[in-house]
C-alpha atoms as a PDB file:
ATOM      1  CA  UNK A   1       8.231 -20.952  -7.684  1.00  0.00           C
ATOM      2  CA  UNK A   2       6.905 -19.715  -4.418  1.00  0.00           C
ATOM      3  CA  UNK A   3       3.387 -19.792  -3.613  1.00  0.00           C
ATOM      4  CA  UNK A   4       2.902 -15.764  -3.687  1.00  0.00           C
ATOM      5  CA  UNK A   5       4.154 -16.005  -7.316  1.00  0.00           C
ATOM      6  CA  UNK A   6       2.151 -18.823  -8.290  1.00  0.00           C
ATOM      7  CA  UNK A   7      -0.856 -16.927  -7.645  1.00  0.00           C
ATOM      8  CA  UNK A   8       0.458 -13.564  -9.507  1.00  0.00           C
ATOM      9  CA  UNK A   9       0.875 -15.933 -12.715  1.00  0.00           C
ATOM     10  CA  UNK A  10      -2.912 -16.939 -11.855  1.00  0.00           C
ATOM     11  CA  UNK A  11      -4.048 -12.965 -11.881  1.00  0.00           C
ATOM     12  CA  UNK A  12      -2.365 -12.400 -15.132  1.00  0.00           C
ATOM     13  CA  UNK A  13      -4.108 -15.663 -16.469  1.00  0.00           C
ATOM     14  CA  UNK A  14      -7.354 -13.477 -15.409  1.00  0.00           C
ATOM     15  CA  UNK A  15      -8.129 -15.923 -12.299  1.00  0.00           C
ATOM     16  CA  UNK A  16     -10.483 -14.603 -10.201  1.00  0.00           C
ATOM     17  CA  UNK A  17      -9.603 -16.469  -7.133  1.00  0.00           C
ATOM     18  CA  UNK A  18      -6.323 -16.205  -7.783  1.00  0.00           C
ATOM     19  CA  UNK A  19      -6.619 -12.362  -7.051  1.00  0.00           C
ATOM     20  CA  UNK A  20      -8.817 -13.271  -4.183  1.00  0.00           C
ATOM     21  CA  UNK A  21      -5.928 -15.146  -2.276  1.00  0.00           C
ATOM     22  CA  UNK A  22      -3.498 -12.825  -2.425  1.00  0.00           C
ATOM     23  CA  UNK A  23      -5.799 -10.208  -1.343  1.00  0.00           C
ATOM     24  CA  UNK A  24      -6.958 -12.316   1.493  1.00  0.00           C
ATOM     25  CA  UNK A  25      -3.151 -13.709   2.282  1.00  0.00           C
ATOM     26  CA  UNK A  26      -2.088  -9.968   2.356  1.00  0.00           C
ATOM     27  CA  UNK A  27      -4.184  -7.747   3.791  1.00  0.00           C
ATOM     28  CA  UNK A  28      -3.235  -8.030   7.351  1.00  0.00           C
ATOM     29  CA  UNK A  29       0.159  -6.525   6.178  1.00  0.00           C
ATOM     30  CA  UNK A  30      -1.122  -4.379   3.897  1.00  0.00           C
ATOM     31  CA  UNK A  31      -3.706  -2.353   6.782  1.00  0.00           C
ATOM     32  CA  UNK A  32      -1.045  -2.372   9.518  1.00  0.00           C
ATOM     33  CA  UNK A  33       1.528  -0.552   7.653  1.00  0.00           C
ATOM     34  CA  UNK A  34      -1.097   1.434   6.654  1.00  0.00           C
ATOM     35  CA  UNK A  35      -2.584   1.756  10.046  1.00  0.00           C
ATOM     36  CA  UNK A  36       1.205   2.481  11.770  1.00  0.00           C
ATOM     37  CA  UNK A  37       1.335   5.212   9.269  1.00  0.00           C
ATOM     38  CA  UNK A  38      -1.820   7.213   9.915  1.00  0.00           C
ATOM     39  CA  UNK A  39      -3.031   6.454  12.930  1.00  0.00           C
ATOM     40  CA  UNK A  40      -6.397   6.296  11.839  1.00  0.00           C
ATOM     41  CA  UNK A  41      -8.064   2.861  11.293  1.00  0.00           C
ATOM     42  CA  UNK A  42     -10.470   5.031   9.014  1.00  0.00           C
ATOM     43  CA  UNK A  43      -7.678   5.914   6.930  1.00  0.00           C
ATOM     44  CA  UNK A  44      -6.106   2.625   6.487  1.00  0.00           C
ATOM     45  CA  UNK A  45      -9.055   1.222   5.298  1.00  0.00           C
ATOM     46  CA  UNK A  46      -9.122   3.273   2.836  1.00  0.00           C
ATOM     47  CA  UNK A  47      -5.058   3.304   1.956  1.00  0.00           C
ATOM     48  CA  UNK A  48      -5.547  -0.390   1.665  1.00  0.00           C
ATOM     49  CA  UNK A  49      -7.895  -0.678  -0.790  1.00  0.00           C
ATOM     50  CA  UNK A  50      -6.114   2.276  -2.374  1.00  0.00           C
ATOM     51  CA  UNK A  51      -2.650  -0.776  -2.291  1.00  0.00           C
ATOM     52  CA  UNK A  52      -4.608  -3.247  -3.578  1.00  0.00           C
ATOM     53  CA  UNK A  53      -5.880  -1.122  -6.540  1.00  0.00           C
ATOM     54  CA  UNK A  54      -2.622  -0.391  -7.024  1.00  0.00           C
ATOM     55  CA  UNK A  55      -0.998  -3.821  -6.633  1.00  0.00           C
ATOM     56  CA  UNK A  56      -4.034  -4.759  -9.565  1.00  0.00           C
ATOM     57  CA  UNK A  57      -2.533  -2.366 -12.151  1.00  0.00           C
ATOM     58  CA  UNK A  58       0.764  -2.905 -11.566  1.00  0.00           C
ATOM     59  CA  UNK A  59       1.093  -6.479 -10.688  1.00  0.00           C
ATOM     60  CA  UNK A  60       2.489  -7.335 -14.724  1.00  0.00           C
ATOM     61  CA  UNK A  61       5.704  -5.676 -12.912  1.00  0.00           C
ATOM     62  CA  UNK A  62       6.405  -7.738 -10.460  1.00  0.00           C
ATOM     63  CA  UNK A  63       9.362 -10.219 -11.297  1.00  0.00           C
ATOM     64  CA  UNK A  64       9.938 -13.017  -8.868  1.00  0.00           C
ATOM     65  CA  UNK A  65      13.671 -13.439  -9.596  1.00  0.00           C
ATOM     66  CA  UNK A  66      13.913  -9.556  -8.204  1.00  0.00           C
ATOM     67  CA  UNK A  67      12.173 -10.805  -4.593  1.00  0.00           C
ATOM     68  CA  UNK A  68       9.517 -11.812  -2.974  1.00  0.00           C
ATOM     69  CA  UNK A  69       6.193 -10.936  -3.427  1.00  0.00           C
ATOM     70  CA  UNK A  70       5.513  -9.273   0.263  1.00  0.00           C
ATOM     71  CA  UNK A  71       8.714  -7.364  -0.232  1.00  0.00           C
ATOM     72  CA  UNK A  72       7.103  -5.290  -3.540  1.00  0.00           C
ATOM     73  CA  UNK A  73       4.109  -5.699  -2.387  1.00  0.00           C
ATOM     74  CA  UNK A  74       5.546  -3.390   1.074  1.00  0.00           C
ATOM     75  CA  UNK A  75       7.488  -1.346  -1.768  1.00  0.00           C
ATOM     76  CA  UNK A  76       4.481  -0.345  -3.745  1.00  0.00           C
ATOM     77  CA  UNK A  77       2.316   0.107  -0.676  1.00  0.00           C
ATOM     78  CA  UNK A  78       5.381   2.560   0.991  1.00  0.00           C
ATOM     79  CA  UNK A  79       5.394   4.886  -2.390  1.00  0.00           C
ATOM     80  CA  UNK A  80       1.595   5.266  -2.055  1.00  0.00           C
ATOM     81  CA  UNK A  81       1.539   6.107   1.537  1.00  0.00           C
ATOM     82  CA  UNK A  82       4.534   8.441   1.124  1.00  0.00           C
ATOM     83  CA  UNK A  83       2.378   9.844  -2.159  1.00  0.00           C
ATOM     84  CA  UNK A  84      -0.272  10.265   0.159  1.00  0.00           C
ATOM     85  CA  UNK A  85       1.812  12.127   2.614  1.00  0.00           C
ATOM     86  CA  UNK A  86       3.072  14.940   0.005  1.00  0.00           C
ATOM     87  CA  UNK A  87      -0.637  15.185  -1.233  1.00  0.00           C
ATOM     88  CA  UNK A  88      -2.278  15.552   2.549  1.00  0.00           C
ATOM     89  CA  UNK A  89       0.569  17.576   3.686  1.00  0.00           C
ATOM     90  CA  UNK A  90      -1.277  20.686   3.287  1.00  0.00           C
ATOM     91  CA  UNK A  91      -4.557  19.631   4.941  1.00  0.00           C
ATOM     92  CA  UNK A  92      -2.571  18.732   8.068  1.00  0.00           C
ATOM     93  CA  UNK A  93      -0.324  22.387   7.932  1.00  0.00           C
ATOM     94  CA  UNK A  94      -3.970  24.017   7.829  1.00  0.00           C
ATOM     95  CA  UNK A  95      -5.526  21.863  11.161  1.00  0.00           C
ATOM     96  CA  UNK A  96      -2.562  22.174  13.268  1.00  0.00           C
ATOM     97  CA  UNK A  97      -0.604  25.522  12.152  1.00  0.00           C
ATOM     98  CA  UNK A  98       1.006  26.110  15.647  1.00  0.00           C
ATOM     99  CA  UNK A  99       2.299  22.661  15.319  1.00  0.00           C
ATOM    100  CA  UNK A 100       4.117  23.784  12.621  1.00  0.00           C
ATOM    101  CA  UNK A 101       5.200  27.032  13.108  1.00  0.00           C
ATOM    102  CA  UNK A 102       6.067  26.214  16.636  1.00  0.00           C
ATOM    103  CA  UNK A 103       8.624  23.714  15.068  1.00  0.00           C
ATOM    104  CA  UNK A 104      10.105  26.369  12.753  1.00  0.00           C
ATOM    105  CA  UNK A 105       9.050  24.606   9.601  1.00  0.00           C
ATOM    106  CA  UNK A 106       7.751  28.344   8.162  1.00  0.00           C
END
């Protein structure tokens, strides 16, 4: 069993540190896609610990025999930012309007 899914076992067990190393072993990945997708180091902050909250509630899911652990974890994170997208959609149409009328999207 790879190492990734060794510690998921661990979280389920209710380890502690466990939790703490995958956090620690992931969160590089986790803020850069975060960070290519908004542009805003701010922002993916925040989208990260939005992942990881995520990856918490959800990590009974994961299966190892379906993949690795980066690959959901990248799959989970992806639906959130694209979540995130739909919901902030409509604060970016209101900052930049030209933008988007310029474009033809209206």
């Amino acid at each position: 069993m790879e190492p990734d899914a060794q510690l998921v076992q661990g979280c389920l067990r209710g380890e502690g540190p466990a939790w703490e190393e995958l956090v620690r072993r992931h969160t590089r990945r986790v803020f850069n896609l975060c960070y290519r997708f908004t542009g805003n180091p701010t922002e993916a902050e925040d989208l990260s610990q939005e992942v990881f909250l995520r990856i918490y509630r959800t990590l009974s899911s994961y299966r190892p025999a379906y993949g690795a652990f980066p690959t959901w974890l990248t799959s989970v994170a992806r639906n959130l930012l694209v979540d995130h997208y739909r919901r902030t959609r409509r604060d970016r149409v209101l900052r930049h309007p030209m933008a988007f009328s310029a474009a033809g999207r209206f």
